[in-house]
Each structure stands twice: as C-alpha cells, then as structure tokens.
PDB file of N, CA and C in Angstrom:
ATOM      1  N   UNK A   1     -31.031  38.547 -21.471  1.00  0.00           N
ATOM      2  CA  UNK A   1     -32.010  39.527 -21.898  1.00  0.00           C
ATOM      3  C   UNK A   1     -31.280  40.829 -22.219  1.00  0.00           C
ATOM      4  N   UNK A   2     -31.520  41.673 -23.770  1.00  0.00           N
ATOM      5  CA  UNK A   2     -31.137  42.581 -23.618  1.00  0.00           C
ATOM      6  C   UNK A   2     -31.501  43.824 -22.946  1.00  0.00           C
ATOM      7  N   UNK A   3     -30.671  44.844 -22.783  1.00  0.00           N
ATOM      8  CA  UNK A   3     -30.796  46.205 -21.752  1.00  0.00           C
ATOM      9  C   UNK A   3     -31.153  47.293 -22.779  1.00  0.00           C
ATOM     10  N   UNK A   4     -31.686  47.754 -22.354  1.00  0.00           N
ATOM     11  CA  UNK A   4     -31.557  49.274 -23.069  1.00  0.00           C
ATOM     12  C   UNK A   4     -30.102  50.645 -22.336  1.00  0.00           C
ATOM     13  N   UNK A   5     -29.797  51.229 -22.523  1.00  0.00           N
ATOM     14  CA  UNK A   5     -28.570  51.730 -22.071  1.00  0.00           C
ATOM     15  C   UNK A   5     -28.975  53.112 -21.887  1.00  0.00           C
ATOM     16  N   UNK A   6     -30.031  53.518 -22.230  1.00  0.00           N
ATOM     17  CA  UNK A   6     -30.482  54.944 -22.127  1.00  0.00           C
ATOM     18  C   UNK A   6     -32.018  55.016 -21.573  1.00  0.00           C
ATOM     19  N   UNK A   7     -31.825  56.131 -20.022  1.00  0.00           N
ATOM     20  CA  UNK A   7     -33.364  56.391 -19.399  1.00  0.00           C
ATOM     21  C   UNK A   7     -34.371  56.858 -20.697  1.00  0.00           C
ATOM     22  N   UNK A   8     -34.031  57.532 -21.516  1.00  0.00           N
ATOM     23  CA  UNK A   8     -34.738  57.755 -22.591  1.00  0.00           C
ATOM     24  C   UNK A   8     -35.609  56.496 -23.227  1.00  0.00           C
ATOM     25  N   UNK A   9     -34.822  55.670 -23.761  1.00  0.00           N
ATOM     26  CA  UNK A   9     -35.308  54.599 -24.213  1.00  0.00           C
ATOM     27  C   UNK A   9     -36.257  53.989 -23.305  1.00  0.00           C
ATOM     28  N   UNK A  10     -36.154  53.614 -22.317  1.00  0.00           N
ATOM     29  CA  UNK A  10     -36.783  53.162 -21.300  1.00  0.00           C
ATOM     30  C   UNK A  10     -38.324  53.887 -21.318  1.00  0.00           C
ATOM     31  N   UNK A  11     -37.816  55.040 -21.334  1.00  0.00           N
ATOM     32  CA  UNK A  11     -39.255  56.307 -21.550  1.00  0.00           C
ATOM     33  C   UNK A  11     -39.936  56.018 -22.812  1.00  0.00           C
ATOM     34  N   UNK A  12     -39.483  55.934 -23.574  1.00  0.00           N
ATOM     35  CA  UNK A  12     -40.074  56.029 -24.742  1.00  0.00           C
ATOM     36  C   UNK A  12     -40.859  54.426 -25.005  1.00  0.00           C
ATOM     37  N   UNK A  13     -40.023  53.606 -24.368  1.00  0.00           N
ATOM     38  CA  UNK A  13     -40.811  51.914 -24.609  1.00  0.00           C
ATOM     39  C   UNK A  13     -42.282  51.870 -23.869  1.00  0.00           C
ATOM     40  N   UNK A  14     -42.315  52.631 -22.510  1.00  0.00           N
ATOM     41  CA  UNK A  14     -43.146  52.447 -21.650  1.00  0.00           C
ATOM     42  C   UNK A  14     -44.180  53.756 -22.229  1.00  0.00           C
ATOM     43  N   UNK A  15     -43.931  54.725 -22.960  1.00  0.00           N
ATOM     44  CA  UNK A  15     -44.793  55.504 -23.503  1.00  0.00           C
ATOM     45  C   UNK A  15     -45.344  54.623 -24.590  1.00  0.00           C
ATOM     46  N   UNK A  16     -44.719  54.462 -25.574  1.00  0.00           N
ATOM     47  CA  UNK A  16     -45.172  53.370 -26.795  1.00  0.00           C
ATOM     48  C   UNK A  16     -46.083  52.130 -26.031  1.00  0.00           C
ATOM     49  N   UNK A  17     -46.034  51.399 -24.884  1.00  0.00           N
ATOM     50  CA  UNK A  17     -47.009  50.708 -24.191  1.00  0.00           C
ATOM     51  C   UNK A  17     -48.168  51.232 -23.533  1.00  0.00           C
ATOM     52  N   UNK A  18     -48.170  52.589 -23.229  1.00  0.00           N
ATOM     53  CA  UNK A  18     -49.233  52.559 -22.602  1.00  0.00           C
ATOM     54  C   UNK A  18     -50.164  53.617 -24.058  1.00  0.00           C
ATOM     55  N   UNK A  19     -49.357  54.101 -24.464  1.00  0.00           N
ATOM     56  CA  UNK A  19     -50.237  53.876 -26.074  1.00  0.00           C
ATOM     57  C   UNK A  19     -51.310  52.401 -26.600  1.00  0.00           C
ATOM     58  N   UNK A  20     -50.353  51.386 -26.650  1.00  0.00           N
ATOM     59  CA  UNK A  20     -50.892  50.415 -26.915  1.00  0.00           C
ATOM     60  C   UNK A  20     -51.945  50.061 -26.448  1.00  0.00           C
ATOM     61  N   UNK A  21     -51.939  50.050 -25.031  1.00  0.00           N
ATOM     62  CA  UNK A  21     -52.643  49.993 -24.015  1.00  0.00           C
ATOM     63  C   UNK A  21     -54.171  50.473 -24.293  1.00  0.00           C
ATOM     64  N   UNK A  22     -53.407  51.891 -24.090  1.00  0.00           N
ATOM     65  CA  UNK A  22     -55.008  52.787 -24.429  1.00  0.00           C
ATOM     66  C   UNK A  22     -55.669  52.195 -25.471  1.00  0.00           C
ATOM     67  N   UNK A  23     -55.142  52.422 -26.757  1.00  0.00           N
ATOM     68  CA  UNK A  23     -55.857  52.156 -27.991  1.00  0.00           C
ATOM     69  C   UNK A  23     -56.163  50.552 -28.070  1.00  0.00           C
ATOM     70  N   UNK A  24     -55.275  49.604 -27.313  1.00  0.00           N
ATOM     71  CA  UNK A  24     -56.238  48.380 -27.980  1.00  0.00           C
ATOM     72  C   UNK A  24     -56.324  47.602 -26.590  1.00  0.00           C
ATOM     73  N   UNK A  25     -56.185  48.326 -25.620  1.00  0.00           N
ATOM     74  CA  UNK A  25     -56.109  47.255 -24.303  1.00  0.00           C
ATOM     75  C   UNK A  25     -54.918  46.678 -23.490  1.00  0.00           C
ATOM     76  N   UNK A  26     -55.473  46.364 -22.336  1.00  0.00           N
ATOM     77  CA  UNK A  26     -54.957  44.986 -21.454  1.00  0.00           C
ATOM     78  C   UNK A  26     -54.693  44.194 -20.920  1.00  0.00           C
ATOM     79  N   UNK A  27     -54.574  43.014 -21.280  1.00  0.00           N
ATOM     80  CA  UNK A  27     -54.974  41.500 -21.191  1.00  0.00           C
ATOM     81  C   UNK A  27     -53.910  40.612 -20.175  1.00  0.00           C
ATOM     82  N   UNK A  28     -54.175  40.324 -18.892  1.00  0.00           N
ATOM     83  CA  UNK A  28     -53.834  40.215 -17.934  1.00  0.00           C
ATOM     84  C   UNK A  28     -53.611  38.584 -17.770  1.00  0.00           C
ATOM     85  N   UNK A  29     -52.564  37.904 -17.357  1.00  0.00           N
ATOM     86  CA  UNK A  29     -52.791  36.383 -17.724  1.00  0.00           C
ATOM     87  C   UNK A  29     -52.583  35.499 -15.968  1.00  0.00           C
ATOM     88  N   UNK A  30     -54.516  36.446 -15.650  1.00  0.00           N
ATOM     89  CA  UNK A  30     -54.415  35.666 -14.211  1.00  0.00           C
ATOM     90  C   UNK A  30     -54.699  34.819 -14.174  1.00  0.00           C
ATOM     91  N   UNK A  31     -54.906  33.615 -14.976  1.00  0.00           N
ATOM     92  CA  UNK A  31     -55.112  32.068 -14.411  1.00  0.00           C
ATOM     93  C   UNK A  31     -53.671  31.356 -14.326  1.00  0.00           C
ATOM     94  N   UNK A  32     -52.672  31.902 -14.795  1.00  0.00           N
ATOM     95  CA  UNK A  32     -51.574  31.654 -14.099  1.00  0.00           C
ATOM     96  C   UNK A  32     -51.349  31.324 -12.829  1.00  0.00           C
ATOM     97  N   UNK A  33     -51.092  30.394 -11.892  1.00  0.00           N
ATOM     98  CA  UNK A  33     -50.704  30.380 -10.709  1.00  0.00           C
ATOM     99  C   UNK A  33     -50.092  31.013 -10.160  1.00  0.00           C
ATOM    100  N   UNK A  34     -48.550  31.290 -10.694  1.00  0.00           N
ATOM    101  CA  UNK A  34     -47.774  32.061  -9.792  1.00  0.00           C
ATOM    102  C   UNK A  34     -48.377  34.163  -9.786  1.00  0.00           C
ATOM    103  N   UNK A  35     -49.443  34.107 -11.033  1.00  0.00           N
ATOM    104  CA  UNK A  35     -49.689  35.387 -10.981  1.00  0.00           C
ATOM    105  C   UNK A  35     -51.318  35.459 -10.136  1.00  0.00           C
ATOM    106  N   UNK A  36     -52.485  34.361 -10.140  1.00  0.00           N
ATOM    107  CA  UNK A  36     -53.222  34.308  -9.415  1.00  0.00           C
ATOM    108  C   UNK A  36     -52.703  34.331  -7.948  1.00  0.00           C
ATOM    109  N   UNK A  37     -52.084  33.792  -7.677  1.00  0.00           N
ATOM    110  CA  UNK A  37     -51.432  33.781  -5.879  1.00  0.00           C
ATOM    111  C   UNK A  37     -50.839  35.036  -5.571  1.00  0.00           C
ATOM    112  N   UNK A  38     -50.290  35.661  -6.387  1.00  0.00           N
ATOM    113  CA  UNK A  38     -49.673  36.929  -5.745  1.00  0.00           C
ATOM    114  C   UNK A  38     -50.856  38.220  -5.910  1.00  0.00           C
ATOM    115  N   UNK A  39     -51.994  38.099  -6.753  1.00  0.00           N
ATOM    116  CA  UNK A  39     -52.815  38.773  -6.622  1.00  0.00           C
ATOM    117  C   UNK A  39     -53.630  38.349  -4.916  1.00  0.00           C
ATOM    118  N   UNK A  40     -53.843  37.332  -5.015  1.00  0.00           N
ATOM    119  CA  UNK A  40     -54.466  36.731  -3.975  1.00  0.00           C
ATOM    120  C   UNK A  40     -53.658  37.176  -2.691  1.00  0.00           C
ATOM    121  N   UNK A  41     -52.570  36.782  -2.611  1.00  0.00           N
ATOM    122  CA  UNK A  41     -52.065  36.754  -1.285  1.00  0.00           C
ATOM    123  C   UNK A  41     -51.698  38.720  -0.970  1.00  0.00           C
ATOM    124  N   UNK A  42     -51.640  39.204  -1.857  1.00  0.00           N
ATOM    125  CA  UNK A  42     -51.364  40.863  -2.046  1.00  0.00           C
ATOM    126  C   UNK A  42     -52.849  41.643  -1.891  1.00  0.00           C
ATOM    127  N   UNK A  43     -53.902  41.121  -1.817  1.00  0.00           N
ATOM    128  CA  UNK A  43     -54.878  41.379  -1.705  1.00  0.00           C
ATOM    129  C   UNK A  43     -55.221  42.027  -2.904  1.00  0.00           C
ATOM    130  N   UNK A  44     -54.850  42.262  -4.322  1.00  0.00           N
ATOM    131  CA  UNK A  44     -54.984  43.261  -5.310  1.00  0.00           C
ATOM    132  C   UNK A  44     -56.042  42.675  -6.561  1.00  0.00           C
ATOM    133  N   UNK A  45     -56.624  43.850  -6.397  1.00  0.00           N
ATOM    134  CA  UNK A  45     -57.974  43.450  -7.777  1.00  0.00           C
ATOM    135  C   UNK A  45     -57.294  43.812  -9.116  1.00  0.00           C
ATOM    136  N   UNK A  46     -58.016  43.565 -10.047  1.00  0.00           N
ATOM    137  CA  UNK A  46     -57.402  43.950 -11.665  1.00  0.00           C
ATOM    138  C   UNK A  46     -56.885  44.971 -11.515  1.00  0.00           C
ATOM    139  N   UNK A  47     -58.003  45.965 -10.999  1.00  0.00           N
ATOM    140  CA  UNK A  47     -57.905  47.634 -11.063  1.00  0.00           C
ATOM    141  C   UNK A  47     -56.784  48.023 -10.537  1.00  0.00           C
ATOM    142  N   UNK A  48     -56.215  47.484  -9.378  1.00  0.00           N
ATOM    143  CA  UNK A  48     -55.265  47.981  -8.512  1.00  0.00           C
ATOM    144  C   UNK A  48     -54.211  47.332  -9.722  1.00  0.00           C
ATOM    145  N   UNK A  49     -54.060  46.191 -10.467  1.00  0.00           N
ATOM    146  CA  UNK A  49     -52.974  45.790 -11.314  1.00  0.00           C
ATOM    147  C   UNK A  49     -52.881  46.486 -12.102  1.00  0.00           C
ATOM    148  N   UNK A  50     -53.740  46.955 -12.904  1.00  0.00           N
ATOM    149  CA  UNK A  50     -53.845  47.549 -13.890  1.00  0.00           C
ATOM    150  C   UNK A  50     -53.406  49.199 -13.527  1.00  0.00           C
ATOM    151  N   UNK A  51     -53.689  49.511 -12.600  1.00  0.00           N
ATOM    152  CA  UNK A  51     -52.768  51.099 -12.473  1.00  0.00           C
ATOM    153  C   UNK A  51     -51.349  50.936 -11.835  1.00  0.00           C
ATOM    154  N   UNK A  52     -50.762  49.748 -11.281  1.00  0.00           N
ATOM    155  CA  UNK A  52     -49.645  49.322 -11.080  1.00  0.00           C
ATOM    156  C   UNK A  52     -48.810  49.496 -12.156  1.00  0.00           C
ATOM    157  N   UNK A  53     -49.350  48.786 -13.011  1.00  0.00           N
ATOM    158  CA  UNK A  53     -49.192  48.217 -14.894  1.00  0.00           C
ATOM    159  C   UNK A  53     -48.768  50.089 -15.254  1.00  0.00           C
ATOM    160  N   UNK A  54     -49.519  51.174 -15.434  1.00  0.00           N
ATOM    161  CA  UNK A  54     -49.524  52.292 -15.769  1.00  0.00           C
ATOM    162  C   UNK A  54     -48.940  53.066 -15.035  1.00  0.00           C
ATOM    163  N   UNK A  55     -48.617  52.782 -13.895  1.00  0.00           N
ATOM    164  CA  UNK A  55     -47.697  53.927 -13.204  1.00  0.00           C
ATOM    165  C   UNK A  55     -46.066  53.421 -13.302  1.00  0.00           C
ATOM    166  N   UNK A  56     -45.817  52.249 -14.259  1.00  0.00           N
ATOM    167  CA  UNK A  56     -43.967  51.930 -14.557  1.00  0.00           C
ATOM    168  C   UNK A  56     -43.848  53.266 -14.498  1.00  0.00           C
ATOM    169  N   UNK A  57     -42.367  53.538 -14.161  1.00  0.00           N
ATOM    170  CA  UNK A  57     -41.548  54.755 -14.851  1.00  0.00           C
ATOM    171  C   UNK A  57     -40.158  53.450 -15.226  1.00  0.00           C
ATOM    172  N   UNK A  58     -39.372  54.703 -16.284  1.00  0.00           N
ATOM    173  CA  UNK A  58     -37.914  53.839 -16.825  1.00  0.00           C
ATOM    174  C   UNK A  58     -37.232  53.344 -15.381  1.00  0.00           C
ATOM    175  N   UNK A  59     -37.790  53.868 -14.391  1.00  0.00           N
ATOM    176  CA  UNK A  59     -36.435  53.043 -12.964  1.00  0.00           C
ATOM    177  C   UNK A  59     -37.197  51.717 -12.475  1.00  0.00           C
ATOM    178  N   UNK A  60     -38.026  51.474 -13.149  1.00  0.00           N
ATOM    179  CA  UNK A  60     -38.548  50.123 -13.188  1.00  0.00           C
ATOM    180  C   UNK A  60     -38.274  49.258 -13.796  1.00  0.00           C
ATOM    181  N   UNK A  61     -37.689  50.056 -14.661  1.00  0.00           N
ATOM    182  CA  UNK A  61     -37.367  48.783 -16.330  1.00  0.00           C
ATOM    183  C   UNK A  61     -36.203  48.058 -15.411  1.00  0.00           C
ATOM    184  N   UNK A  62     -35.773  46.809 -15.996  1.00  0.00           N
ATOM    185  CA  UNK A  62     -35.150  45.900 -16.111  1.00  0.00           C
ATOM    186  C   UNK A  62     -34.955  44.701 -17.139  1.00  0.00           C
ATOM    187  N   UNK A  63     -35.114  44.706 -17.645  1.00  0.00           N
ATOM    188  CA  UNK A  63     -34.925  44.236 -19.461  1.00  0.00           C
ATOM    189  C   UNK A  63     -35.570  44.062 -20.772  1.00  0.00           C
ATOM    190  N   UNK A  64     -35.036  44.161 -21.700  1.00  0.00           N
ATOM    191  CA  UNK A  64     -35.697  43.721 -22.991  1.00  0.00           C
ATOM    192  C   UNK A  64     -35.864  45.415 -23.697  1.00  0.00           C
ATOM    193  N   UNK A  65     -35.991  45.787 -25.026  1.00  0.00           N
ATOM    194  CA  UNK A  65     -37.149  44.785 -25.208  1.00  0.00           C
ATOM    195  C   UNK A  65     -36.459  43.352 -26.279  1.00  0.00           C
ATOM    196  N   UNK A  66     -36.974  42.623 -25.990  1.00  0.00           N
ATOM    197  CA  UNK A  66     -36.507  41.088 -26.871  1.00  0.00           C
ATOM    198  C   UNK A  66     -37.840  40.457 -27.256  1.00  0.00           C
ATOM    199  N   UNK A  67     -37.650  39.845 -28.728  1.00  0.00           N
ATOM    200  CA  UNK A  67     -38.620  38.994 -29.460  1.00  0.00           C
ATOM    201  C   UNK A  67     -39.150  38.117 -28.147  1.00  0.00           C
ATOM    202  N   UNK A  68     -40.492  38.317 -28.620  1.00  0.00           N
ATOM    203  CA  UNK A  68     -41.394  37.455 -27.969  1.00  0.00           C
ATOM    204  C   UNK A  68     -41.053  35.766 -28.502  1.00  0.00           C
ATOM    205  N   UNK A  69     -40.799  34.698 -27.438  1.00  0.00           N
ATOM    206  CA  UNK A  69     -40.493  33.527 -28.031  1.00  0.00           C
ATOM    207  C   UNK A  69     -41.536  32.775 -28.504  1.00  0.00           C
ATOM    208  N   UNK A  70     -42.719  33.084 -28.011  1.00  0.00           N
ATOM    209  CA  UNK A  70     -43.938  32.532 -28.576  1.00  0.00           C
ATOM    210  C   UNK A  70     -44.358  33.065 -29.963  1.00  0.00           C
ATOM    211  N   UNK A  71     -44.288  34.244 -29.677  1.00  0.00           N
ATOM    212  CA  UNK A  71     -45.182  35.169 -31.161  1.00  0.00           C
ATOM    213  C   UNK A  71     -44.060  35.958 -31.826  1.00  0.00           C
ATOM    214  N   UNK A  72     -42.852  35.392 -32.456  1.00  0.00           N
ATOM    215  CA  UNK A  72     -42.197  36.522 -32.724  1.00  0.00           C
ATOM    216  C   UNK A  72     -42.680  37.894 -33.109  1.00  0.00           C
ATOM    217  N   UNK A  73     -43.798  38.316 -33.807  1.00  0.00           N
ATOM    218  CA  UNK A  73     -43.820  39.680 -34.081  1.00  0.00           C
ATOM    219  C   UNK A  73     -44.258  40.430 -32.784  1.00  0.00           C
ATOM    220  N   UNK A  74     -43.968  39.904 -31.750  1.00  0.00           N
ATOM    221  CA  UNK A  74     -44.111  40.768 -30.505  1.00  0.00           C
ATOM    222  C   UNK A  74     -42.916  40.936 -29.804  1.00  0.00           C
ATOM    223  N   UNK A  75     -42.671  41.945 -29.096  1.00  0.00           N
ATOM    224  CA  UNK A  75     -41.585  42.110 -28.454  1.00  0.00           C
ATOM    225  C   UNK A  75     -42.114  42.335 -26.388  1.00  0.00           C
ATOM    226  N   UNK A  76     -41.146  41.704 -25.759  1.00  0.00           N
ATOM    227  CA  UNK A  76     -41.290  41.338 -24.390  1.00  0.00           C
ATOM    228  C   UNK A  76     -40.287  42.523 -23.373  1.00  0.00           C
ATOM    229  N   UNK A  77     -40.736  43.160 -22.643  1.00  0.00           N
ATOM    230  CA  UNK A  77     -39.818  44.165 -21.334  1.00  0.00           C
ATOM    231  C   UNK A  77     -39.997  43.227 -20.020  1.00  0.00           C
ATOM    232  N   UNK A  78     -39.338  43.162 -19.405  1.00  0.00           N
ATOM    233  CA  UNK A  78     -39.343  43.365 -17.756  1.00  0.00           C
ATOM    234  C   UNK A  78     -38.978  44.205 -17.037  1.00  0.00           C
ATOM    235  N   UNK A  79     -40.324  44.661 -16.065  1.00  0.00           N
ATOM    236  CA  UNK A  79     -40.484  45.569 -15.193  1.00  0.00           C
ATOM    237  C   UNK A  79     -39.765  45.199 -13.709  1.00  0.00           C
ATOM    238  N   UNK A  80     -39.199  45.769 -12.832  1.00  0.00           N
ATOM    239  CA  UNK A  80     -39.991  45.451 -11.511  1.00  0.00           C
ATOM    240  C   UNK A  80     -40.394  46.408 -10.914  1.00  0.00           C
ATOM    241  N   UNK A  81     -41.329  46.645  -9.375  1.00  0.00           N
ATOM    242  CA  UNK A  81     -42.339  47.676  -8.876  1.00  0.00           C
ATOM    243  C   UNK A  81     -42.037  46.918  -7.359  1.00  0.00           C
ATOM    244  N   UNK A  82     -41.458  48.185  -6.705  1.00  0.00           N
ATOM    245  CA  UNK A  82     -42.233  47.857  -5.209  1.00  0.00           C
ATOM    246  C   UNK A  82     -43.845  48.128  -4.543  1.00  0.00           C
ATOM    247  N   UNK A  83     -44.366  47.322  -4.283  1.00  0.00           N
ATOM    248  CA  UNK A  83     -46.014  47.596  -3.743  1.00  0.00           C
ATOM    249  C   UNK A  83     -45.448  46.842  -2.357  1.00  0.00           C
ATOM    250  N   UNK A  84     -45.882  47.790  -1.144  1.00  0.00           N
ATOM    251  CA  UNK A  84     -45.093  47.817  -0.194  1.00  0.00           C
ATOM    252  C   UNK A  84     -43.652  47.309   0.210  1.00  0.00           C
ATOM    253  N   UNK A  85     -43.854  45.820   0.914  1.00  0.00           N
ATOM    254  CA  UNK A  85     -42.315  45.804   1.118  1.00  0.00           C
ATOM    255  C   UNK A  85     -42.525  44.288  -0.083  1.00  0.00           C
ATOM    256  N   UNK A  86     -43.045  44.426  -0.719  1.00  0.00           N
ATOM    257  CA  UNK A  86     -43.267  43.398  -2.208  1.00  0.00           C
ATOM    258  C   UNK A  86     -42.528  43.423  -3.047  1.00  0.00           C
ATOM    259  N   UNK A  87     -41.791  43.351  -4.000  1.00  0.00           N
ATOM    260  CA  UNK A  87     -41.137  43.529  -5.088  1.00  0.00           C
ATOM    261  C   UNK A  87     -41.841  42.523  -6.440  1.00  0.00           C
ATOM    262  N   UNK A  88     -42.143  43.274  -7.086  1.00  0.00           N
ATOM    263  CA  UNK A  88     -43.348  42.820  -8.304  1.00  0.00           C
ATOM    264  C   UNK A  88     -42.193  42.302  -9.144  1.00  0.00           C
ATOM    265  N   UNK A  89     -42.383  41.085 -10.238  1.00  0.00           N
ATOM    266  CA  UNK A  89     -41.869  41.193 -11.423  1.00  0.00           C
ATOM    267  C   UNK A  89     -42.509  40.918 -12.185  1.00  0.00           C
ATOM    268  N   UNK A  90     -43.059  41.619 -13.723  1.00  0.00           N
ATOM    269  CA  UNK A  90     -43.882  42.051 -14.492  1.00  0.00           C
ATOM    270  C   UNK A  90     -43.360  42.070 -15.890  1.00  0.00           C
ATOM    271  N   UNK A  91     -43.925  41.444 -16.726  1.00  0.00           N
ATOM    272  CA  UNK A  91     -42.981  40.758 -17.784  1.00  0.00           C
ATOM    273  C   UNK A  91     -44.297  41.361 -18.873  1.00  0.00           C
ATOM    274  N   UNK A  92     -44.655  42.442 -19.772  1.00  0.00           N
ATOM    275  CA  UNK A  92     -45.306  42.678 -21.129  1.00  0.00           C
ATOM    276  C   UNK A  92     -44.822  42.302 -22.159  1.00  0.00           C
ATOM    277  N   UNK A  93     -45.975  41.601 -23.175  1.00  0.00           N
ATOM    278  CA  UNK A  93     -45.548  41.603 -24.405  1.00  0.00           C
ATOM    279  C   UNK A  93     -46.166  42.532 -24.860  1.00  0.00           C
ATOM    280  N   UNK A  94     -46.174  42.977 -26.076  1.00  0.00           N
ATOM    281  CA  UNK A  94     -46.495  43.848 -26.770  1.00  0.00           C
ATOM    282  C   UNK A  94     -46.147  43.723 -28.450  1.00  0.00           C
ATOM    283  N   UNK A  95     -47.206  43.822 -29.357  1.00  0.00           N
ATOM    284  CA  UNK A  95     -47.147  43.222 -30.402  1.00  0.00           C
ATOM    285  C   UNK A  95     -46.896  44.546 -31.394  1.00  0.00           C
ATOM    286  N   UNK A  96     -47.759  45.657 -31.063  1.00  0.00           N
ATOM    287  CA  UNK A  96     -47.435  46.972 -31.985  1.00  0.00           C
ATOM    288  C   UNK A  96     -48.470  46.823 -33.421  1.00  0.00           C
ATOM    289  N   UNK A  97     -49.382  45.432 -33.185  1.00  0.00           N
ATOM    290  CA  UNK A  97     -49.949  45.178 -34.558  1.00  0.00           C
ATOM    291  C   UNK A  97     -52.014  45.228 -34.125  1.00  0.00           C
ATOM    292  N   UNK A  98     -52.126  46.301 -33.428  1.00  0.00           N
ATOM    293  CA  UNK A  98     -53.367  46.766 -33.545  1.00  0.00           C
ATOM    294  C   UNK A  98     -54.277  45.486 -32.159  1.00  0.00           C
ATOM    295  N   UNK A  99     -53.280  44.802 -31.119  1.00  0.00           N
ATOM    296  CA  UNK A  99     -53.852  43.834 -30.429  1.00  0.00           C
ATOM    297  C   UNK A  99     -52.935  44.021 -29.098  1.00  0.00           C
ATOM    298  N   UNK A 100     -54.303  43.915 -28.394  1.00  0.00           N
ATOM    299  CA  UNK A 100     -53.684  44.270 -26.729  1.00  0.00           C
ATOM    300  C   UNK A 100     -52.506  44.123 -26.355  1.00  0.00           C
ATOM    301  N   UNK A 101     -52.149  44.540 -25.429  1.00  0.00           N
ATOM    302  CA  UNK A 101     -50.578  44.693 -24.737  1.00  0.00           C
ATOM    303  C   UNK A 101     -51.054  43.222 -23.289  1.00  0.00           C
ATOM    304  N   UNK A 102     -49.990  42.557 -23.653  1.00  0.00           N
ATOM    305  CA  UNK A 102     -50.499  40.923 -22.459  1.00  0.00           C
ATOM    306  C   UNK A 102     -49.501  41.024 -21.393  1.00  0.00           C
ATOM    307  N   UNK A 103     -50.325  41.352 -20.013  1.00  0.00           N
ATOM    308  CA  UNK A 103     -49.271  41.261 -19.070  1.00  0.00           C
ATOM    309  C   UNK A 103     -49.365  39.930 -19.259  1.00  0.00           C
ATOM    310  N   UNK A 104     -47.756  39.100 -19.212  1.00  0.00           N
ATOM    311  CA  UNK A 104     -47.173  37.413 -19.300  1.00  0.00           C
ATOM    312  C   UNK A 104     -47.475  37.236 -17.760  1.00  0.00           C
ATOM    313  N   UNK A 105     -46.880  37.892 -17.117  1.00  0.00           N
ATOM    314  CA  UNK A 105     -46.226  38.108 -15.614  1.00  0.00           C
ATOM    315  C   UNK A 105     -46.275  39.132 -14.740  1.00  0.00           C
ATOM    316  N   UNK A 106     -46.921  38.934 -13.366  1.00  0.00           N
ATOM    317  CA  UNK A 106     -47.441  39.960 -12.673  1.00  0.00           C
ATOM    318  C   UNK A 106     -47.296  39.148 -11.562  1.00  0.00           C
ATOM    319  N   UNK A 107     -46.081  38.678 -10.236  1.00  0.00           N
ATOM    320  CA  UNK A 107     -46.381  38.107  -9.687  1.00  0.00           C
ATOM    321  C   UNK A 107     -44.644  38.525  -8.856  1.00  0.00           C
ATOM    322  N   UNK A 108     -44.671  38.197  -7.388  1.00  0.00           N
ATOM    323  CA  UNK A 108     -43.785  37.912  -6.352  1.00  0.00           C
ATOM    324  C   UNK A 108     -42.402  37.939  -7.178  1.00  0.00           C
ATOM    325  N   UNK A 109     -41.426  38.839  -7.316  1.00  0.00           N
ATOM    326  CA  UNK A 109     -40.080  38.384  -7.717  1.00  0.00           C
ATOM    327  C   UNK A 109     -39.952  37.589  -7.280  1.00  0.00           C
ATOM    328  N   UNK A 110     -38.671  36.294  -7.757  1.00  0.00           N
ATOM    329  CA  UNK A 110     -38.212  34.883  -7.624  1.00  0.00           C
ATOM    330  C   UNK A 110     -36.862  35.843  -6.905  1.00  0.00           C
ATOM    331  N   UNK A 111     -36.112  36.111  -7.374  1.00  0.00           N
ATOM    332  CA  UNK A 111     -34.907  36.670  -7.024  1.00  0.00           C
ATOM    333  C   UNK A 111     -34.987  38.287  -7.097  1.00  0.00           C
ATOM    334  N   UNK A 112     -33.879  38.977  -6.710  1.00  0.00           N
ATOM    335  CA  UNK A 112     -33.402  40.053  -6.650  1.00  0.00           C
ATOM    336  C   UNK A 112     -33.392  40.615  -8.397  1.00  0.00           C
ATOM    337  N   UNK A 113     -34.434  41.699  -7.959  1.00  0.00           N
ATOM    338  CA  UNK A 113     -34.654  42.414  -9.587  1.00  0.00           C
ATOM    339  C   UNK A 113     -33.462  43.514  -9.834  1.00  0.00           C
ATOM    340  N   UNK A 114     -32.844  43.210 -10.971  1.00  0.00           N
ATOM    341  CA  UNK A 114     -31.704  44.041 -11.304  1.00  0.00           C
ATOM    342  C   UNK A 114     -31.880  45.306 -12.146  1.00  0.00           C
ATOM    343  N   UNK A 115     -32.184  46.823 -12.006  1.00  0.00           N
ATOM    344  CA  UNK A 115     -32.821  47.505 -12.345  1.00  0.00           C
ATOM    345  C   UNK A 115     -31.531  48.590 -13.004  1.00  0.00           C
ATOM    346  N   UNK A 116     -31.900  48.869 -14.656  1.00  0.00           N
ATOM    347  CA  UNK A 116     -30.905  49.708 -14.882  1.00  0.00           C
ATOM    348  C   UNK A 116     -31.072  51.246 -14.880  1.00  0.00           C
ATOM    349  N   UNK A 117     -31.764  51.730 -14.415  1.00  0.00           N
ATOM    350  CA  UNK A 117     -31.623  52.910 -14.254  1.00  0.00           C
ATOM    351  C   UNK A 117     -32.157  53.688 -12.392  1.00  0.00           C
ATOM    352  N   UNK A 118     -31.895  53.071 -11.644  1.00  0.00           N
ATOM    353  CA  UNK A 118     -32.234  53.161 -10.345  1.00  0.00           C
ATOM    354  C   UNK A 118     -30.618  53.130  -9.747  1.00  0.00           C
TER     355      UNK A 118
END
C-alpha cells in the first residue's frame, strides 16, 4: 500500500473526505461480520462510528490513498483509531464522483497498525 510522506497530505485527504462526506454521505458496510462483531462486542452504535469516522486526524493515517480494486475510479486510505484500549482499523473508499464516501472496514485490528505520522 502506498504512503503518503507528508502530515500535510494526510490533512488534506481526510479534509477532501469529510467534504465528501458532508455533501454526499456515509455508507457504512455493517453486515460485514468482522465489522458487525466489533460494533457489537465494542458496544458502538452508527452514531458513535460515524463520529469516530470524523474525528481521524493525519496520526491516524496509515496508508493509501490507492485505486479502489473493485471500482477503480475510487480511491481507498487506511486509518487506525484507538477507542479505549481497542485499536480500530478503518479502511474508506472514496470515489470524488458526487457518491457517498463507504466505510469498507471498521472493525478490531488483525495486527499491529503501522502509523506514519505518530
């Protein structure tokens, strides 16, 4: 996955998303298992995801942005977020073409999140 190399950039991707956001939405993909269970077992409603989702800063980022492999005209980041002693990993696509911003991934890191600007 590529990095971005500058906190700037980082700023500016996660500003350009929650732009998106505002103006066309976001579309959360909880029938997922591994992202239904970590809502579940975290006790967290949309609402609480959804301001999770909006409070990234760049020391969250951890990769991309890279072509979406499903939709190429979208491009994909990974986040991660501590919510208590939790470590989130949170994967957006984002298309830039007038259609919601899709959290992919919202669920329990698998491994140790590698964060470039922290």
């Amino acid at each position: 996955m590529k990095t971005l190399k500058f906190r700037k950039e980082a700023h500016d991707l996660l500003e350009s998303i929650r732009l998106e956001m505002k103006q066309y939405g976001l579309l959360v993909m909880n029938k997922r298992p591994h992202n239904a269970q970590t809502l579940s077992d975290l006790n967290l409603t949309s609402s609480d995801q959804r301001q999770i989702i909006e409070s990234l800063t760049p020391e969250d980022y951890c990769g991309g942005p890279d072509q979406d492999e499903k939709y190429p005209w979208k491009i994909v980041a990974v986040f991660g977020k501590q919510h208590g002693s939790t470590e989130l990993y949170i994967k957006l696509s984002v298309g830039y073409d007038q259609t919601a911003v899709v959290c992919l991934s919202f669920h329990v890191a698998e491994r140790k999140m590698l964060y470039q600007f922290k």
